[in-house]
N, C-alpha and C. Protein backbone atom coordinates (compact mmCIF):
# COMPACT_ATOMS: atom_id res chain seq x y z
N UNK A 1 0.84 -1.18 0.00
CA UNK A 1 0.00 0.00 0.00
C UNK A 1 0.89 1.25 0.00
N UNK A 2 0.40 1.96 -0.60
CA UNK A 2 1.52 3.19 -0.59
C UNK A 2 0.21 4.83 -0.41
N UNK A 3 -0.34 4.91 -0.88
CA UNK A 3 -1.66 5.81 -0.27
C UNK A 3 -2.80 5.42 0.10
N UNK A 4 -3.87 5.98 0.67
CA UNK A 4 -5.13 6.03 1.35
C UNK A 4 -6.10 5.74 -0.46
N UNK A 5 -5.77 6.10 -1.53
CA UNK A 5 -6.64 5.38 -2.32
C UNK A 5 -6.30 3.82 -2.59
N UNK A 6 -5.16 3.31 -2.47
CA UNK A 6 -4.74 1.75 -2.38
C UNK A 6 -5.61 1.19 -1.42
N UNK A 7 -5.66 1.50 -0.10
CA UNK A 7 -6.35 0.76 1.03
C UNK A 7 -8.34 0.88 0.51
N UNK A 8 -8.27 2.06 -0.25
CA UNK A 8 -9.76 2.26 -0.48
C UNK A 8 -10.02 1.32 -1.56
N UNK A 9 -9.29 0.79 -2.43
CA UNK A 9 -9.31 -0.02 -3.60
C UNK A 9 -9.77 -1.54 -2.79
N UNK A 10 -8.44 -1.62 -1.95
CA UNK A 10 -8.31 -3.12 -1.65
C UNK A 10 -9.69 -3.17 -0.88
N UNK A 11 -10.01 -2.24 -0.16
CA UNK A 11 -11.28 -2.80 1.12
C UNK A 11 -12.50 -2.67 -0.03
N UNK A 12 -12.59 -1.86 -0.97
CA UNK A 12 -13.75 -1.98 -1.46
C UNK A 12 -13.76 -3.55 -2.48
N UNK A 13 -12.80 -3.97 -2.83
CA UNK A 13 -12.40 -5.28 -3.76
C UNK A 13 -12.83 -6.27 -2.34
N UNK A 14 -12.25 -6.40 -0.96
CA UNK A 14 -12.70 -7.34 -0.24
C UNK A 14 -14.33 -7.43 0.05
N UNK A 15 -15.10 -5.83 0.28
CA UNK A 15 -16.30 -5.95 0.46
C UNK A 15 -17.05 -6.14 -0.54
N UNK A 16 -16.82 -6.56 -2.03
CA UNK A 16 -17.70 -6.70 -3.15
C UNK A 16 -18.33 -6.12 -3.79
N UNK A 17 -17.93 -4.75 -3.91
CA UNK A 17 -18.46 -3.63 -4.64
C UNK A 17 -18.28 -4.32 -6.18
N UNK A 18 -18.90 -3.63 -7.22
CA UNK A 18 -19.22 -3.85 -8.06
C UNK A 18 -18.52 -3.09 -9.48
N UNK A 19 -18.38 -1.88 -8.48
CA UNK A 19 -18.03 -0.40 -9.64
C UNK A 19 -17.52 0.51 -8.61
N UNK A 20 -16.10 0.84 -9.30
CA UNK A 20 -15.33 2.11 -8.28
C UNK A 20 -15.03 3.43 -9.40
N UNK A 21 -15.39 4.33 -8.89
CA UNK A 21 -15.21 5.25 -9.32
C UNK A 21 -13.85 6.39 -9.11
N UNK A 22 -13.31 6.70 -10.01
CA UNK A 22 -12.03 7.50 -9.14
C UNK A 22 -12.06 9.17 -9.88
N UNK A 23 -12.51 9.78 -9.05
CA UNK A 23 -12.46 11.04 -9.40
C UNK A 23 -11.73 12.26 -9.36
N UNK A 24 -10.60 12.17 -10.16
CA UNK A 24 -9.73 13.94 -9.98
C UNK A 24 -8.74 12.66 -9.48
N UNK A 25 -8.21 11.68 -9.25
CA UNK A 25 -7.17 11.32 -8.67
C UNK A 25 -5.80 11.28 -9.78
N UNK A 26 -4.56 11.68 -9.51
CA UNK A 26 -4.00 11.61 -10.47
C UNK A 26 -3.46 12.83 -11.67
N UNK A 27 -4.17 14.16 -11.00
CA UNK A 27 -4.10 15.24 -11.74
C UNK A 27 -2.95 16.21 -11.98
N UNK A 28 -2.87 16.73 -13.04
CA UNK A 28 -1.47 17.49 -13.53
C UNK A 28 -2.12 18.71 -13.19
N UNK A 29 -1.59 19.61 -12.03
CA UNK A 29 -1.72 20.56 -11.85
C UNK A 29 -0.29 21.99 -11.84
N UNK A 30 -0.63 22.68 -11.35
CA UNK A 30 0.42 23.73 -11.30
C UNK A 30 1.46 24.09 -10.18
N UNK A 31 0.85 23.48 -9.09
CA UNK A 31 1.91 23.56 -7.60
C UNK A 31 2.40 21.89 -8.31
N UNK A 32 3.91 22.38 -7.71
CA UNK A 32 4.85 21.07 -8.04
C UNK A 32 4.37 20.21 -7.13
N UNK A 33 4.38 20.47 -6.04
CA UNK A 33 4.11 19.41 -4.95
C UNK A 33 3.21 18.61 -5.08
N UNK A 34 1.51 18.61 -5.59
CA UNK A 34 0.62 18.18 -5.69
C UNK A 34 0.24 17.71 -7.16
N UNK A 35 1.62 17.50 -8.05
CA UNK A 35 1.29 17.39 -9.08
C UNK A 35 1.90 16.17 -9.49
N UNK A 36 0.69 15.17 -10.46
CA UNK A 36 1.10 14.13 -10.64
C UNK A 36 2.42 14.21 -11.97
N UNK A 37 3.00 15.18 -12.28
CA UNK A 37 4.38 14.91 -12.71
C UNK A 37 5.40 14.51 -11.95
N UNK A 38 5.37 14.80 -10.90
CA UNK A 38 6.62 14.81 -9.71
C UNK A 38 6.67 13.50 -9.25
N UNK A 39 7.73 13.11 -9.56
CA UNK A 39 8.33 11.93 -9.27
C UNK A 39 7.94 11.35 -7.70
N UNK A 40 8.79 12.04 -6.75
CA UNK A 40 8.16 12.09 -5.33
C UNK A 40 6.84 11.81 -5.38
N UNK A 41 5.58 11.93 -5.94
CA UNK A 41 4.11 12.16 -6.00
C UNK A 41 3.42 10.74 -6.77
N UNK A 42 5.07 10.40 -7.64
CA UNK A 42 4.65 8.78 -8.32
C UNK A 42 4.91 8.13 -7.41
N UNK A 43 6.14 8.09 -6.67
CA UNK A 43 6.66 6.99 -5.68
C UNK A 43 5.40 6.96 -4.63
N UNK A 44 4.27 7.87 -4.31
CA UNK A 44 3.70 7.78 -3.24
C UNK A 44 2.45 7.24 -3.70
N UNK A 45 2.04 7.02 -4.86
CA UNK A 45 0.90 6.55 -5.66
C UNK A 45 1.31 5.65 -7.01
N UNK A 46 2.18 5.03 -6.55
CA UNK A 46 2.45 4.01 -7.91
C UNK A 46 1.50 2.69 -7.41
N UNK A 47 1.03 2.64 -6.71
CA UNK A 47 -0.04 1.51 -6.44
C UNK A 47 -1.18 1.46 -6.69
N UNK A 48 -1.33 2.86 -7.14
CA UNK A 48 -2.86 2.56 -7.56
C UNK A 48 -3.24 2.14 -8.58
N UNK A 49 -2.22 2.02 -10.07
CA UNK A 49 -2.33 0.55 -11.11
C UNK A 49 -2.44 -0.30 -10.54
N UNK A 50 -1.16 -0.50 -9.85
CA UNK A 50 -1.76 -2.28 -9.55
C UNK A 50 -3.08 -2.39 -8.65
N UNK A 51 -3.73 -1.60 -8.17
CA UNK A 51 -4.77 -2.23 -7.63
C UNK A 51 -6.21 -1.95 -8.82
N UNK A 52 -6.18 -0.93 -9.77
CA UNK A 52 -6.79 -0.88 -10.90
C UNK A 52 -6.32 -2.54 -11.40
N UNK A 53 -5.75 -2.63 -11.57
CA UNK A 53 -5.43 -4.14 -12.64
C UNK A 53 -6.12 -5.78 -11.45
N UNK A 54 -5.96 -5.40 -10.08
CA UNK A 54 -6.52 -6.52 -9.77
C UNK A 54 -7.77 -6.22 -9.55
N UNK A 55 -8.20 -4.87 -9.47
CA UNK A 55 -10.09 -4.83 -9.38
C UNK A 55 -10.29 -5.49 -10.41
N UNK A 56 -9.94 -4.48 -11.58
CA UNK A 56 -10.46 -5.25 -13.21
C UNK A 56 -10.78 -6.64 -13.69
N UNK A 57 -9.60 -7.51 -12.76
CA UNK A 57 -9.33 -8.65 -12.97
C UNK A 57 -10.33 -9.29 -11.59
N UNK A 58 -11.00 -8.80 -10.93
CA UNK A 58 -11.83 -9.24 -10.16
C UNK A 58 -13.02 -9.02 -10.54
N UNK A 59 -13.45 -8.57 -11.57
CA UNK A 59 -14.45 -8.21 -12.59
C UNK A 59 -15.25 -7.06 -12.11
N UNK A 60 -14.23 -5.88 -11.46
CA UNK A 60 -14.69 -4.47 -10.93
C UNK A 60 -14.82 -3.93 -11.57
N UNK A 61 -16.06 -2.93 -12.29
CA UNK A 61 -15.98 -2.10 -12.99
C UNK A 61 -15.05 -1.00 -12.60
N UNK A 62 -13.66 -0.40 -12.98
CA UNK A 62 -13.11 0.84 -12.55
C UNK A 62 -13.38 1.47 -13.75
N UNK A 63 -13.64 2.93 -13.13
CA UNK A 63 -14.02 4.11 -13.96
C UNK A 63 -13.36 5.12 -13.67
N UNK A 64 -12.52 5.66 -14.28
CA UNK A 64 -11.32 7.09 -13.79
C UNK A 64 -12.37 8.28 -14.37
N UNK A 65 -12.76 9.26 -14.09
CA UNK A 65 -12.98 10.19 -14.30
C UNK A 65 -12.27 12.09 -14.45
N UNK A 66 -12.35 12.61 -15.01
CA UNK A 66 -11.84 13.43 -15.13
C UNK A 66 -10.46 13.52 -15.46
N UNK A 67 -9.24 14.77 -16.05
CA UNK A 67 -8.16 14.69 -16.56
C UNK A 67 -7.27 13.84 -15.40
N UNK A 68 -6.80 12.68 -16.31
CA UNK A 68 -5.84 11.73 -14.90
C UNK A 68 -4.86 10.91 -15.84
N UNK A 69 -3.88 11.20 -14.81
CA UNK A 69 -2.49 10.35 -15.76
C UNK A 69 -3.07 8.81 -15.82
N UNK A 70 -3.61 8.47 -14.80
CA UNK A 70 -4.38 6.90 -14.87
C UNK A 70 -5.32 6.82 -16.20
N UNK A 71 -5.94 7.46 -16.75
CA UNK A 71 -7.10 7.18 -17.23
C UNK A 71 -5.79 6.45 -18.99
N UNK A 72 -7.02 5.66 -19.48
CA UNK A 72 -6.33 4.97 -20.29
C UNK A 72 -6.13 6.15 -21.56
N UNK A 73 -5.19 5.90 -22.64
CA UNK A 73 -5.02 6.62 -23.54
C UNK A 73 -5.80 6.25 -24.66
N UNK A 74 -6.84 7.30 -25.25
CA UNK A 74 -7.79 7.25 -26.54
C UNK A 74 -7.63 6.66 -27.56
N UNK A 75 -6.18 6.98 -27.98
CA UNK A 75 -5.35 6.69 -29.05
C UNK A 75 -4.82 5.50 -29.30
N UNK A 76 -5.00 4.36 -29.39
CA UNK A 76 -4.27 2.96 -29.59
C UNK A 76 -3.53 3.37 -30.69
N UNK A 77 -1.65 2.99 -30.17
CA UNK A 77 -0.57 2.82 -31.44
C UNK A 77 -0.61 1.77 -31.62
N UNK A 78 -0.39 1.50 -33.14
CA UNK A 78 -0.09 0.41 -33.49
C UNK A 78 -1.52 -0.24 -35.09
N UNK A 79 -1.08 -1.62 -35.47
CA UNK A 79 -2.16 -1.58 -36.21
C UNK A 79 -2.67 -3.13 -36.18
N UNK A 80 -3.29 -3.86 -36.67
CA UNK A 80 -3.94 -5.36 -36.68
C UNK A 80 -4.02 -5.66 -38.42
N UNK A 81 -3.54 -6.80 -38.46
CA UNK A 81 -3.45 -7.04 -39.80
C UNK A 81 -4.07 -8.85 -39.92
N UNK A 82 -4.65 -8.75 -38.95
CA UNK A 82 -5.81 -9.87 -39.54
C UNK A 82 -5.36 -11.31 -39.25
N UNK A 83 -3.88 -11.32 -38.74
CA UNK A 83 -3.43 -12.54 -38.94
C UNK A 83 -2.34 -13.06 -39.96
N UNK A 84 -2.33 -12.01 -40.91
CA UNK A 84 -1.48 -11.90 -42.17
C UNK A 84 -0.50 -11.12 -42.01
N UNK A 85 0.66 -11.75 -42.37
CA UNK A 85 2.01 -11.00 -42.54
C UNK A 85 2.11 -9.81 -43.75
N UNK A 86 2.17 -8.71 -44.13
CA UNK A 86 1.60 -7.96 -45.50
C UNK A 86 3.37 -7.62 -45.99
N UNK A 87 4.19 -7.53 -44.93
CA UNK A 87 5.50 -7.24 -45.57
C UNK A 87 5.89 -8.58 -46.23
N UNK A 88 5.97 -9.70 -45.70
CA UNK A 88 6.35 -11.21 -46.65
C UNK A 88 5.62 -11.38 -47.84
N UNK A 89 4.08 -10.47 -48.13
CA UNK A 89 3.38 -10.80 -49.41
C UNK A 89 4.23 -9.67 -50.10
N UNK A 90 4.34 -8.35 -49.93
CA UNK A 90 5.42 -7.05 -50.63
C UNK A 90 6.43 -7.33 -51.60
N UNK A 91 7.04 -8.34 -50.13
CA UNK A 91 8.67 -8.70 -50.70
C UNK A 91 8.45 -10.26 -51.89
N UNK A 92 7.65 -10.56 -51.64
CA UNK A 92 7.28 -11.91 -52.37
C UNK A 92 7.12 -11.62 -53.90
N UNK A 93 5.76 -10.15 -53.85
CA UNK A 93 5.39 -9.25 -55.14
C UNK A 93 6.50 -8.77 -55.66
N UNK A 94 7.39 -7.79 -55.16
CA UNK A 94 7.99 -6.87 -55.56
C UNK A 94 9.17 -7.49 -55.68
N UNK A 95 9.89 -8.84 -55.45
CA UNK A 95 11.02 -9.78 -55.76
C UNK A 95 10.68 -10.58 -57.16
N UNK A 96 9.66 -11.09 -57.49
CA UNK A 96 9.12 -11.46 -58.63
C UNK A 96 9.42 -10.83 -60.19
N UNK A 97 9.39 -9.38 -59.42
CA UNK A 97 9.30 -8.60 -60.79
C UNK A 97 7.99 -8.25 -61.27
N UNK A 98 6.87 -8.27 -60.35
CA UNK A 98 5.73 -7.62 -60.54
C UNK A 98 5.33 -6.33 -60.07
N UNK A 99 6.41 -5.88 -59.47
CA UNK A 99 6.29 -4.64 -58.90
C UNK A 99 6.12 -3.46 -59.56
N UNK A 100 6.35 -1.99 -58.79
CA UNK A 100 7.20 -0.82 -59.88
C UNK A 100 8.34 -0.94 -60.05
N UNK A 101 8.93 -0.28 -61.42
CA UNK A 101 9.66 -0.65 -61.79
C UNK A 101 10.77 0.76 -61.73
């Protein structure tokens, strides 16, 4: 446990809540001290992933609300290609001599 929202995670995961809500936790503000950039401010709340990851996995609904370094990112990098390799079909095409030329 490393803050008072860890112990609130774990007791609400032992009593069987259903859905946790986390509101404003996690916020980039303008005083250094209270701001989740500051290193010091991670070391004192790096637990509250892992207890997001074992609610989840306890089939807790968690819900982050508002601007929070926790909340997941919108943007997925990366891409899905179905199962198919598309650079080995390229090099297959374009080694042939069917390519541009």
């Amino acid at each position: 446990m490393s803050c008072t929202v860890d112990m609130q995670m774990a007791l609400a995961q032992r009593e069987g809540f259903a859905h946790i809500i986390l509101h404003n936790i996690g916020l980039i503000t303008d005083d250094w001290n209270t701001t989740a950039l500051n290193p010091e401010w991670q070391m004192k709340h790096k637990g509250i992933l892992y207890w997001i990851g074992v609610c989840e996995a306890s089939w807790i609904k968690v819900t982050i609300e508002g601007d929070s370094i926790f909340a997941p990112n919108p943007k997925i990098y990366g891409y899905h290609t179905c199962g198919r390799d598309f650079g080995v079909a390229q090099r297959r095409y374009f080694t042939k001599g069917k390519g541009r030329k």
